[in-house]
C-alpha atoms as a PDB file:
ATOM      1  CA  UNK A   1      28.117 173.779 154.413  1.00  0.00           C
ATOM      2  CA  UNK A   2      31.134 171.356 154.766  1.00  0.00           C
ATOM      3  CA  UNK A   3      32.723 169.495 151.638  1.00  0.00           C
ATOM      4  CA  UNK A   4      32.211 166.418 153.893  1.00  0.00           C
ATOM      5  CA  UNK A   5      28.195 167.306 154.252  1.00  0.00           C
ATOM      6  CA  UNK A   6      28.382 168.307 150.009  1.00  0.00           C
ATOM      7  CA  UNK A   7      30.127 164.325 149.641  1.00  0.00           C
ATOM      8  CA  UNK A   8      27.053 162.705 152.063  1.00  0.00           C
ATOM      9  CA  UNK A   9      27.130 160.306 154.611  1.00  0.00           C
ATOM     10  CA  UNK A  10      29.976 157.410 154.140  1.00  0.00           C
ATOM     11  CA  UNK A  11      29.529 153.913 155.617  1.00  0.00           C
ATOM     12  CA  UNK A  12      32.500 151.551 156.498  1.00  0.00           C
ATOM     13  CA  UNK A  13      35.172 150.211 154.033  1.00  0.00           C
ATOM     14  CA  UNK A  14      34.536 146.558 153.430  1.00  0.00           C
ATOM     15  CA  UNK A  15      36.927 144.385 151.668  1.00  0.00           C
ATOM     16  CA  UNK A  16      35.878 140.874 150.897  1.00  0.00           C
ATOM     17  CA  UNK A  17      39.453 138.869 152.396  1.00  0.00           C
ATOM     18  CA  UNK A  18      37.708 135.345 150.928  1.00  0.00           C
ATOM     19  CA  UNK A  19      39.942 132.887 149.334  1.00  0.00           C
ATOM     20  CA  UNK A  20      37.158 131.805 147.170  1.00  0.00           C
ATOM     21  CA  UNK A  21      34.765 134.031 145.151  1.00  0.00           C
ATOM     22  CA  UNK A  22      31.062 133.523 146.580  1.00  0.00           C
ATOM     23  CA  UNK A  23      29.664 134.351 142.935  1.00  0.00           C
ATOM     24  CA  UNK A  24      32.303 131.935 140.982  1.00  0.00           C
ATOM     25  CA  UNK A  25      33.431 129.539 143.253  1.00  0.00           C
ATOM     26  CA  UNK A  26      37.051 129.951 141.933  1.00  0.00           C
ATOM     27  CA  UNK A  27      40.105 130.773 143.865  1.00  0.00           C
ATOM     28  CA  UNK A  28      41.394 134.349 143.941  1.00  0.00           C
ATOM     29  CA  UNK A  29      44.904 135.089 143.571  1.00  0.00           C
ATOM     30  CA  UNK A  30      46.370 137.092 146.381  1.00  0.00           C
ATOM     31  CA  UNK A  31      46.409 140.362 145.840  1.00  0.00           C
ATOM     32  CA  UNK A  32      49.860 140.628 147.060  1.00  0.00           C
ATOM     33  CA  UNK A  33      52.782 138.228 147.422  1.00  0.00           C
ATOM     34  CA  UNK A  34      56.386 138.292 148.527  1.00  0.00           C
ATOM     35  CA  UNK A  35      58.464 138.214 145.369  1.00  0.00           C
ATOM     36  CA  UNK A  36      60.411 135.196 144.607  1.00  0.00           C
ATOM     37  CA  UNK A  37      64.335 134.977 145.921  1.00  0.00           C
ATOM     38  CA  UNK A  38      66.825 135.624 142.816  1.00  0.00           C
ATOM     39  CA  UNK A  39      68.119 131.734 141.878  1.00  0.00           C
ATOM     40  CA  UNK A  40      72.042 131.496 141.966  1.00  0.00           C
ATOM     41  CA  UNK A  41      73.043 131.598 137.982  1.00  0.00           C
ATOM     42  CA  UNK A  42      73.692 127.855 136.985  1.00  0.00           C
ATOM     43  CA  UNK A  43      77.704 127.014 136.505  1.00  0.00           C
ATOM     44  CA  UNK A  44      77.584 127.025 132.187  1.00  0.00           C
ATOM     45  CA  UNK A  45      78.417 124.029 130.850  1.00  0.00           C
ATOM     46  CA  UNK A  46      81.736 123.693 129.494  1.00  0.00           C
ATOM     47  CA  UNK A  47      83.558 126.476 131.022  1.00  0.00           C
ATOM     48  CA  UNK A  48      87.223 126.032 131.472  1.00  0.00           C
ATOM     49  CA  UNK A  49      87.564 127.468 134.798  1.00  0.00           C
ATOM     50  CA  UNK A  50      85.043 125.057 136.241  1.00  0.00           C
ATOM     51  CA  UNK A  51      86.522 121.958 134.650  1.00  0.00           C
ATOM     52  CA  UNK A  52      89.975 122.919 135.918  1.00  0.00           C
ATOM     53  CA  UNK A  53      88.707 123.138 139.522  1.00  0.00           C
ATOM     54  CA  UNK A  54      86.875 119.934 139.216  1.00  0.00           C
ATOM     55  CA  UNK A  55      89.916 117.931 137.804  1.00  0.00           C
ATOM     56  CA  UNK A  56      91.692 119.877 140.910  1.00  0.00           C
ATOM     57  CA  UNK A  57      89.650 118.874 143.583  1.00  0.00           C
ATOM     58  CA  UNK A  58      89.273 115.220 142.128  1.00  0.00           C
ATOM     59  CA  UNK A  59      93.102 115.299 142.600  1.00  0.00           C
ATOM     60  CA  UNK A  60      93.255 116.016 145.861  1.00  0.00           C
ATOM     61  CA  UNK A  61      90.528 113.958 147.275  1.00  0.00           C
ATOM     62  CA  UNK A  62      92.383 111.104 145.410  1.00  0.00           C
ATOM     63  CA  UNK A  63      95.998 112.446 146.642  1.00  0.00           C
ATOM     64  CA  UNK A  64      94.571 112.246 150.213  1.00  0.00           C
ATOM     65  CA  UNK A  65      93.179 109.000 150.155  1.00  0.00           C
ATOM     66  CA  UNK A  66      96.185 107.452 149.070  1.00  0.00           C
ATOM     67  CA  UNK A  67      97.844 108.969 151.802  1.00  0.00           C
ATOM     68  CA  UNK A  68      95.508 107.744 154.227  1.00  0.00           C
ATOM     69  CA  UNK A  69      95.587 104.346 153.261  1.00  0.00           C
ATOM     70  CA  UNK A  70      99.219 104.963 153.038  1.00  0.00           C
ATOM     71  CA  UNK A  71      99.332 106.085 156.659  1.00  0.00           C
ATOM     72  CA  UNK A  72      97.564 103.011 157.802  1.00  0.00           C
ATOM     73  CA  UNK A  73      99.734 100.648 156.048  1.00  0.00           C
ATOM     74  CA  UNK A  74     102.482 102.242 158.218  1.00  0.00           C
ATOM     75  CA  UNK A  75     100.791 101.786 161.164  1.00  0.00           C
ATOM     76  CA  UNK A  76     100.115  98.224 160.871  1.00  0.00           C
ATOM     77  CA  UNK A  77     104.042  97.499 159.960  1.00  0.00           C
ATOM     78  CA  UNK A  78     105.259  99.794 163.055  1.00  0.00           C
ATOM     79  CA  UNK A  79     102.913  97.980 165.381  1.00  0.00           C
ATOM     80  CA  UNK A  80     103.864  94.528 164.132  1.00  0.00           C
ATOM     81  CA  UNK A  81     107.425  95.808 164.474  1.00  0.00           C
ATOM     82  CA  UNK A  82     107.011  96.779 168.319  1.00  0.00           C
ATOM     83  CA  UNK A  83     105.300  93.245 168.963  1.00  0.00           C
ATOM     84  CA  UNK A  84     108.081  91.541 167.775  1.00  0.00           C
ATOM     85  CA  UNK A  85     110.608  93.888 169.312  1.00  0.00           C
ATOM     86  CA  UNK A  86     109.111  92.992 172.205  1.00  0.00           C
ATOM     87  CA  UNK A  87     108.996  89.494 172.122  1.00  0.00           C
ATOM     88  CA  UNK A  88     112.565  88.906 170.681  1.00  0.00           C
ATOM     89  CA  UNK A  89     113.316  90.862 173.772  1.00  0.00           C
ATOM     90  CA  UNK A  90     111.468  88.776 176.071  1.00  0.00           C
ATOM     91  CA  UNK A  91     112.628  85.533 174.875  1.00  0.00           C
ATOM     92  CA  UNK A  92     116.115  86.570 175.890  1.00  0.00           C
ATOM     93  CA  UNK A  93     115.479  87.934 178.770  1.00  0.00           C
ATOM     94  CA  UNK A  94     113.976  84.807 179.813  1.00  0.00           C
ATOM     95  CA  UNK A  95     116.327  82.276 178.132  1.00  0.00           C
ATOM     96  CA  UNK A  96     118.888  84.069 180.979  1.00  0.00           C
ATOM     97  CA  UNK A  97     116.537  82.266 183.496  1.00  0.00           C
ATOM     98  CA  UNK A  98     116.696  78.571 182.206  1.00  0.00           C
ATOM     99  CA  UNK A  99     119.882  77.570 183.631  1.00  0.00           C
ATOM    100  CA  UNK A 100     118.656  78.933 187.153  1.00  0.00           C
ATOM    101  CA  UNK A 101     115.473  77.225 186.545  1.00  0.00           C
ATOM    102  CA  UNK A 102     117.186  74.103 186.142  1.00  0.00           C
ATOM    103  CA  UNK A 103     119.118  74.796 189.417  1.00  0.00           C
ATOM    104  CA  UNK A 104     115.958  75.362 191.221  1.00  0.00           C
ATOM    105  CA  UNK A 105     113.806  72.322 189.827  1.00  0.00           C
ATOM    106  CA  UNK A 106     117.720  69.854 190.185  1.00  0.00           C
ATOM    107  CA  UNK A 107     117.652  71.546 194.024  1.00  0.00           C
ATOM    108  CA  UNK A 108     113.616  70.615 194.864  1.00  0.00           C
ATOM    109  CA  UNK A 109     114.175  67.011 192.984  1.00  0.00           C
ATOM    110  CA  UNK A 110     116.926  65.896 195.736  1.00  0.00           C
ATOM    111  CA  UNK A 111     114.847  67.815 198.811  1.00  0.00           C
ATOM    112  CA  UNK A 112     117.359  70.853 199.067  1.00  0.00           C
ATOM    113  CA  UNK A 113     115.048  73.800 198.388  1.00  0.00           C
ATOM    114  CA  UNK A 114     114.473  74.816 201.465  1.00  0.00           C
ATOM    115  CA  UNK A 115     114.248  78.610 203.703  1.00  0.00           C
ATOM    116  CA  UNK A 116     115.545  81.419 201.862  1.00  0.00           C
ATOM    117  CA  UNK A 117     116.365  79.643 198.549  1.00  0.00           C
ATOM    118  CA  UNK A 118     112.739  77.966 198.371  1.00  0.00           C
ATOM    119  CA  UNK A 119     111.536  81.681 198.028  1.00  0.00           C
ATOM    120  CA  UNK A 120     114.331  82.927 195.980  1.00  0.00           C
ATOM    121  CA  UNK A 121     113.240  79.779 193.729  1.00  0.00           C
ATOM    122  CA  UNK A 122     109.335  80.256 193.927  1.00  0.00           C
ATOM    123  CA  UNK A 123     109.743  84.492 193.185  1.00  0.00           C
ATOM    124  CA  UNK A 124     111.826  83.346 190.082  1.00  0.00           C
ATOM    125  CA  UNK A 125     109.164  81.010 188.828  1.00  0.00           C
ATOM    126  CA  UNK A 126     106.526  83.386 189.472  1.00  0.00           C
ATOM    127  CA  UNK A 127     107.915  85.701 187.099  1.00  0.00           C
ATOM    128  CA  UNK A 128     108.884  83.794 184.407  1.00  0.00           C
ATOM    129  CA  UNK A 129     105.329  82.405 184.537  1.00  0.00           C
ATOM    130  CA  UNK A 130     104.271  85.922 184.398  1.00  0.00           C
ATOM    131  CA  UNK A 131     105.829  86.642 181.253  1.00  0.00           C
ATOM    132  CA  UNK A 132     104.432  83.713 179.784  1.00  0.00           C
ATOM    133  CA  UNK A 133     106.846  80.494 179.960  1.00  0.00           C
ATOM    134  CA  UNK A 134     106.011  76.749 180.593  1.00  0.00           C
ATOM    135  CA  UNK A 135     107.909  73.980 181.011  1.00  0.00           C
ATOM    136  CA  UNK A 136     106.616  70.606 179.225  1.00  0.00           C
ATOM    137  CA  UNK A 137     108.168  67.413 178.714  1.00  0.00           C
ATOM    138  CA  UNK A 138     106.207  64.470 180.531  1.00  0.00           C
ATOM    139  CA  UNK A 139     108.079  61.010 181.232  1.00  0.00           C
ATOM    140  CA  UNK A 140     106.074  58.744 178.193  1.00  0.00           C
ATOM    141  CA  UNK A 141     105.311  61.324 175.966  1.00  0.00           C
ATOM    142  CA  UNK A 142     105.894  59.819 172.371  1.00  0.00           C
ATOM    143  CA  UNK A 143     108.867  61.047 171.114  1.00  0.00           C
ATOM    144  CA  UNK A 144     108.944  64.510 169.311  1.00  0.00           C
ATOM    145  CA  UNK A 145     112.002  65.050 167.538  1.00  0.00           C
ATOM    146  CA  UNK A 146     110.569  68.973 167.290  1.00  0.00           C
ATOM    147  CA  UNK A 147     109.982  69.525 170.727  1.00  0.00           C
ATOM    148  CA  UNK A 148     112.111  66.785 172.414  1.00  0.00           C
ATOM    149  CA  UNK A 149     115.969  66.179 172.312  1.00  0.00           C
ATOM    150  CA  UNK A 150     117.516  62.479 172.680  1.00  0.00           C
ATOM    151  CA  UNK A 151     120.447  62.400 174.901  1.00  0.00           C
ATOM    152  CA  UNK A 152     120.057  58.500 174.838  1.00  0.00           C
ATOM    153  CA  UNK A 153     118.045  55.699 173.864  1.00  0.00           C
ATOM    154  CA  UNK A 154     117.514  52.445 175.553  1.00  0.00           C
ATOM    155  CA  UNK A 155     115.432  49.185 174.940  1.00  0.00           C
ATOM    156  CA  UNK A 156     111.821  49.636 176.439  1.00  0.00           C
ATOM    157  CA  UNK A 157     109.225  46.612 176.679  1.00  0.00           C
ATOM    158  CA  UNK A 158     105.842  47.894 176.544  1.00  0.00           C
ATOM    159  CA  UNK A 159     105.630  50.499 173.900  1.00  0.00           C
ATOM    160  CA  UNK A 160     105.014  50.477 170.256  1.00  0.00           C
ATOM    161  CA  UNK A 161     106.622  53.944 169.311  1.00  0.00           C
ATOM    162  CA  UNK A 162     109.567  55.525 170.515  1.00  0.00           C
ATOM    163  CA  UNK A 163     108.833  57.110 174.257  1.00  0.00           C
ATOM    164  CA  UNK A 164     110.702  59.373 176.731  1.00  0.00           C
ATOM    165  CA  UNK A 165     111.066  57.163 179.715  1.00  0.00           C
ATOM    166  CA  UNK A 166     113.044  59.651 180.914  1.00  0.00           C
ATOM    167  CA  UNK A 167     112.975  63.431 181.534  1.00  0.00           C
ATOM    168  CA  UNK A 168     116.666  64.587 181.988  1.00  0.00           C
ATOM    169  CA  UNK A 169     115.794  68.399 181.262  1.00  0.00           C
ATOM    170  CA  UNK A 170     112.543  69.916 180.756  1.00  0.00           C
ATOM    171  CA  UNK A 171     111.880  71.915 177.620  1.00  0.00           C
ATOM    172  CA  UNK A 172     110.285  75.829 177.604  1.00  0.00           C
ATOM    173  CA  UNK A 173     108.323  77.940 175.365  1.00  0.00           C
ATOM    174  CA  UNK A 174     106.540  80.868 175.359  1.00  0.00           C
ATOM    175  CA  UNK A 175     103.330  80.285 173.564  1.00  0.00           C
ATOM    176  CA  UNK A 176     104.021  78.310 170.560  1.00  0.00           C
ATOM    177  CA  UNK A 177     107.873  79.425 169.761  1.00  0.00           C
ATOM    178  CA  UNK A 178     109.993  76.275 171.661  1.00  0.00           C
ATOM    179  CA  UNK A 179     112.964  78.187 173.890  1.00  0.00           C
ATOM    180  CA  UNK A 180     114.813  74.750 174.437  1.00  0.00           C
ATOM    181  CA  UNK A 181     113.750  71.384 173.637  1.00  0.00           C
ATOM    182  CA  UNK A 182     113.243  68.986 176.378  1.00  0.00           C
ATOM    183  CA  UNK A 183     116.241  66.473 176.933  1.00  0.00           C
ATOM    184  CA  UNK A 184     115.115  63.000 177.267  1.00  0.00           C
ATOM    185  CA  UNK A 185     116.047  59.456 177.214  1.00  0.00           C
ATOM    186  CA  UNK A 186     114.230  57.385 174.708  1.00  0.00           C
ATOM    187  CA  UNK A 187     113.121  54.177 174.758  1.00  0.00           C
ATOM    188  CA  UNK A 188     112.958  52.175 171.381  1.00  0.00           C
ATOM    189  CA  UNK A 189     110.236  48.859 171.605  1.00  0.00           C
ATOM    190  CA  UNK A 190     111.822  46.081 171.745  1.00  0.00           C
ATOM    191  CA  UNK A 191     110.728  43.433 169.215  1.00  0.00           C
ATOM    192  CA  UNK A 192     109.492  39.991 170.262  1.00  0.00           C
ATOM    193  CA  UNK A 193     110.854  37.013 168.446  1.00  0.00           C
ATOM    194  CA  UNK A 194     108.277  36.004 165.280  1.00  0.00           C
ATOM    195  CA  UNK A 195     106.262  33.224 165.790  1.00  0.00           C
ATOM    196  CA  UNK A 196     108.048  31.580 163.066  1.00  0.00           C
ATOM    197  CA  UNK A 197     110.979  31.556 164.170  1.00  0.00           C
ATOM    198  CA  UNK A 198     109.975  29.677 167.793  1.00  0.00           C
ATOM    199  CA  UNK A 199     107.889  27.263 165.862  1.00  0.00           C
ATOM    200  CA  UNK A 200     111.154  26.152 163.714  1.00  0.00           C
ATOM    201  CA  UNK A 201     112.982  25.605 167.158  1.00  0.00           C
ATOM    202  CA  UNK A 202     110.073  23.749 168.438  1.00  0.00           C
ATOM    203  CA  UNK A 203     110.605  21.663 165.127  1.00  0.00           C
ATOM    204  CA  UNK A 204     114.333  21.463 165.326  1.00  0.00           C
ATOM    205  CA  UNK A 205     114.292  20.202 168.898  1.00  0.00           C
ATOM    206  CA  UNK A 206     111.251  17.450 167.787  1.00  0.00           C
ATOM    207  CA  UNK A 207     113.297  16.118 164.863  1.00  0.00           C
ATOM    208  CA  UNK A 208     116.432  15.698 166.163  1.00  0.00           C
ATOM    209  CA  UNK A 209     117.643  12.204 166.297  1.00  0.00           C
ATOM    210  CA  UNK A 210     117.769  10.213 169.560  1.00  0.00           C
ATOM    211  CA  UNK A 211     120.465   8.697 171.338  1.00  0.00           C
ATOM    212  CA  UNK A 212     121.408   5.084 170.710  1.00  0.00           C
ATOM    213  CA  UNK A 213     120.405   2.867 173.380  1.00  0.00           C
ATOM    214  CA  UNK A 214     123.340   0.521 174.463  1.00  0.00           C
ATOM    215  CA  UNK A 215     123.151  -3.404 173.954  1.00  0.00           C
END
C-alpha cells in the first residue's frame, strides 16, 4: 500500500479570504501587507550646516530680486530716454520746415500756388502733418501771451479783452510743446467816454450864459 492510501483520502484546501469574521463580526487584519516606504530622516534642528544654507539661499533670492527690480528701473529710464531722443529729434527736424511752410501758406494767400509748386507744397504739408504738427492761431482768438506773439497792437471797438484781429504768422506745435508762437496783431478795447463825463458837458453847454440882446 501507498503512503498516500496509509494518509486517506484528502479533500480541497479552503481558505476563508473574508474581510470580516462570520463568527465575530470583526475585521481581520490582512494576513500580508506591503511594508511601509523608509521616511526621509527629518533635517535636526539646530544644525549648523542647515542654517548656513538657509541664510545662503535667503541671500540670494533677496540678491536677485533686487536685481530684478533693479533691471526694470533701467528699463523704464532707457525707454523714457529713447522717447525723448526721439522727439527732441523730431522737433528739429520739423522746425527746418516752418519757414517753407510759411512760403507755401504766403504763396496760396496771394493765389500763386499753382502746378508743380501746389504739389511740392501739399507733399510738404502732408508730412509734417504726419509727424504730428498743427498750425493754430485763429483771427479773434483772445490774446495768449503763451501761445501768441504781439507784433502790434491797435485800437479795436467791439471787444472787451485783448484779441488778435490779425494773424500775421501762424503758430505750430506738436502735441502740447508750442514750436513757435503765432504772430499777431492785437487789438486793445477801446473805452467809451463815462457817462459822467457827457452828462457834465450836457451841463456845461445848459449853463452857459447867453448872449446879450442889443437895444
Amino acid at each position: 500500500m501507498s503512503e498516500h492510501d496509509e494518509q486517506g483520502p484528502q479533500g480541497p484546501t479552503v481558505r476563508d479570504r473574508r474581510r470580516i469574521d462570520p463568527e465575530t463580526f470583526q475585521v481581520r487584519e490582512p494576513q500580508t501587507s506591503a511594508a511601509p516606504a523608509p521616511e526621509a530622516p527629518a533635517p535636526e534642528a539646530g544644525n549648523p550646516e542647515v542654517d548656513e544654507l538657509q541664510a545662503a539661499l535667503a541671500e540670494r533670492t533677496a540678491d536677485l530680486q533686487r536685481l530684478q527690480a533693479e533691471y526694470v528701473n533701467y528699463k523704464r529710464r532707457v525707454d523714457r530716454d529713447r522717447d525723448l531722443t526721439r522727439k527732441v529729434a523730431l522737433e528739429g527736424f520739423v522746425k527746418d520746415f516752418l519757414p517753407v511752410l510759411d512760403d507755401i501758406r504766403s504763396a496760396r494767400e496771394h493765389g500763386e500756388l499753382t502746378g508743380a509748386f501746389k504739389a511740392v507744397g501739399d507733399a510738404v504739408e502732408q508730412i509734417t502733418t504726419k509727424h504730428g504738427l498743427e498750425s493754430f492761431g485763429t483771427k479773434g482768438d483772445p490774446f495768449d501771451p503763451h501761445v501768441h506773439d504781439a507784433l502790434m497792437q491797435v485800437p479795436a471797438e467791439g471787444i472787451d479783452v485783448p484779441t488778435a484781429v490779425e494773424i500775421l504768422q501762424p503758430g505750430y506745435r506738436i502735441g502740447e510743446r508750442v514750436l513757435r508762437p503765432a504772430r499777431v496783431a492785437v487789438g486793445q478795447p477801446v473805452e467809451a467816454p463815462a457817462a459822467d463825463e457827457a452828462e457834465q458837458a450836457g451841463d456845461a453847454e445848459a449853463g452857459a450864459p447867453a448872449a446879450d440882446v442889443e437895444q
